[in-house]
Protein backbone atom coordinates (compact mmCIF):
# COMPACT_ATOMS: atom_id res chain seq x y z
CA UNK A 1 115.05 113.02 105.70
CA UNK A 2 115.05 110.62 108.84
CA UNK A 3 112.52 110.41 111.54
CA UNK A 4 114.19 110.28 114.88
CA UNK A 5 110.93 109.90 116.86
CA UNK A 6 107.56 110.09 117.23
CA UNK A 7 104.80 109.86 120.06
CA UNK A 8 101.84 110.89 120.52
CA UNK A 9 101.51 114.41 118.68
CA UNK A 10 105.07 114.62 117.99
CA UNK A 11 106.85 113.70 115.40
CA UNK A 12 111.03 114.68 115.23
CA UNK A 13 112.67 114.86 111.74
CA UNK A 14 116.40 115.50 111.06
CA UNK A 15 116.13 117.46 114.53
CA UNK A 16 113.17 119.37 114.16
CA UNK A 17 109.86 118.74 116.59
CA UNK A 18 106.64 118.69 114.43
CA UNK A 19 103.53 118.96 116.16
CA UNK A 20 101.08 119.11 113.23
CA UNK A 21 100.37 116.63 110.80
CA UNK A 22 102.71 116.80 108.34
CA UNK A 23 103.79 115.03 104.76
CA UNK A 24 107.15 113.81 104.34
CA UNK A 25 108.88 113.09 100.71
CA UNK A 26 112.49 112.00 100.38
CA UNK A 27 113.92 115.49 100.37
CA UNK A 28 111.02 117.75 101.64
CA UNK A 29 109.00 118.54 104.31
CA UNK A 30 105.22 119.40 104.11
CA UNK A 31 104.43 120.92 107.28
CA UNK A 32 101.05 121.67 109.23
CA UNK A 33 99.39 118.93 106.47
CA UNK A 34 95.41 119.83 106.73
CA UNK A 35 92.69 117.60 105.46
CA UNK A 36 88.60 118.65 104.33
CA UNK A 37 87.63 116.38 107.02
CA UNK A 38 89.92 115.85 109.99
CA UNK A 39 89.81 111.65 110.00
CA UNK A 40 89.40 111.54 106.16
CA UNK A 41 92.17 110.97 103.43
CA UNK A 42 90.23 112.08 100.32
CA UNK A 43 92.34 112.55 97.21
CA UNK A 44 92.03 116.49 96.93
CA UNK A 45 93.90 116.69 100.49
CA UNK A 46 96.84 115.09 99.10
CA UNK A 47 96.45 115.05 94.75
CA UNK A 48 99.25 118.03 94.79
CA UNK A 49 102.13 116.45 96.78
CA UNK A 50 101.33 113.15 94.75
CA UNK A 51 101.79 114.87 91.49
CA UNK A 52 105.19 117.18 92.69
CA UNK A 53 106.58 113.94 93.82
CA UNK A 54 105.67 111.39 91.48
CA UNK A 55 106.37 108.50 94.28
CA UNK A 56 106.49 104.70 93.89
CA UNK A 57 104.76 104.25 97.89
CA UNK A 58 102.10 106.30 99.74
CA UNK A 59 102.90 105.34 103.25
CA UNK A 60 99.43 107.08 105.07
CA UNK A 61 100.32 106.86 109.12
CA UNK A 62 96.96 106.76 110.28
CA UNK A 63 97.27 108.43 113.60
CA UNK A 64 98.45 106.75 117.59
CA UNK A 65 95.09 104.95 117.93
CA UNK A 66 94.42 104.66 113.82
CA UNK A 67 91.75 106.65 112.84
CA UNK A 68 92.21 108.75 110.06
CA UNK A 69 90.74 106.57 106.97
CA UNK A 70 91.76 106.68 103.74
CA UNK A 71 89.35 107.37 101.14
CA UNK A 72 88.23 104.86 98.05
CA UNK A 73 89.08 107.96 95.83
CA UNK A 74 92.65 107.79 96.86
CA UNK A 75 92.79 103.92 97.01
CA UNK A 76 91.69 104.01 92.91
CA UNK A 77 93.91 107.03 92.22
CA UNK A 78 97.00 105.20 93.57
CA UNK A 79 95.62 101.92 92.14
CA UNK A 80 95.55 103.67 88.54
CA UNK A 81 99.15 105.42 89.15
CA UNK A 82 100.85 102.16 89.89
CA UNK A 83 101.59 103.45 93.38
CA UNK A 84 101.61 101.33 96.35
CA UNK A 85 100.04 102.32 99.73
CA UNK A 86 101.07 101.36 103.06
CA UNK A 87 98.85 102.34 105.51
CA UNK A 88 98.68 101.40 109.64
CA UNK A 89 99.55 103.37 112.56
CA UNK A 90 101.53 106.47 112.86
CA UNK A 91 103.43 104.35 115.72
CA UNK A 92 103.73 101.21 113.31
CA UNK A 93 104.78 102.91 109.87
CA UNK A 94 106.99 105.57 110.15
CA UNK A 95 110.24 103.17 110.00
CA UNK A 96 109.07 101.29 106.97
CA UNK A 97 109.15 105.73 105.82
CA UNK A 98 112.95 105.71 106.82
CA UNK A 99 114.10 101.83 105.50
CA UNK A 100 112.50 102.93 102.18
CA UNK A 101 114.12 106.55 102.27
CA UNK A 102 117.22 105.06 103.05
CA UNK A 103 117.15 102.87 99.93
CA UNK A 104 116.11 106.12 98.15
CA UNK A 105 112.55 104.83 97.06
CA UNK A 106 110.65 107.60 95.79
CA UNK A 107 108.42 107.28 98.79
CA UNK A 108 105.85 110.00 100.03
CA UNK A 109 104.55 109.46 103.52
CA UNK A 110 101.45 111.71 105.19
CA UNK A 111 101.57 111.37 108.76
CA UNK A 112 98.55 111.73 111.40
CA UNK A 113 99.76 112.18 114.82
CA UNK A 114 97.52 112.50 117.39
CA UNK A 115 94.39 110.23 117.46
């Protein structure tokens, strides 16, 4: 997977226009990603991906202006896992997604794209 582009509310990987949140492993797409609270990263709104994909980095784009937070609950379940977050803007993180893919990291990246 390789992102082409991404503005605000659009994201465009291998092709395809996203306009929804969306999680993004090596291989997969996650589409239309939906958290419990909008501007919240809690653990339960991203636990099942984690597990599936077993990754070595959580890259968490946190949206054009950077406000979707990520919980403690998913800062001490990564902590515990051994996996490393990365987390800034949706505009300032989603090539550090495609360097790492591109060295075949077992990365998993969750991607806010509007606010």
């Amino acid at each position: 997977m390789k992102i082409e582009r991404y503005e605000f509310g659009k994201i465009i990987v291998d092709g395809k226009t996203y306009n929804k949140d969306l999680i993004l492993a090596v291989d997969k797409v996650y589409p239309n990603w939906w958290r419990k609270e909008g501007h919240k990263l809690q653990l339960e709104d991203i636990l099942e991906v984690l597990e599936l994909e077993q990754p070595e980095v959580l890259i968490v784009g946190t949206g054009y202006f950077g406000l979707l937070r990520v919980m403690d609950d998913v800062k001490s379940y990564l902590n515990n896992k051994g996996i490393k977050l990365i987390e800034g803007k949706t505009g300032d993180v989603w090539k550090v997604y495609n360097k790492l893919a591109e060295e075949k990291a077992k990365v998993v990246a969750a991607f806010h794209l509007t606010c």
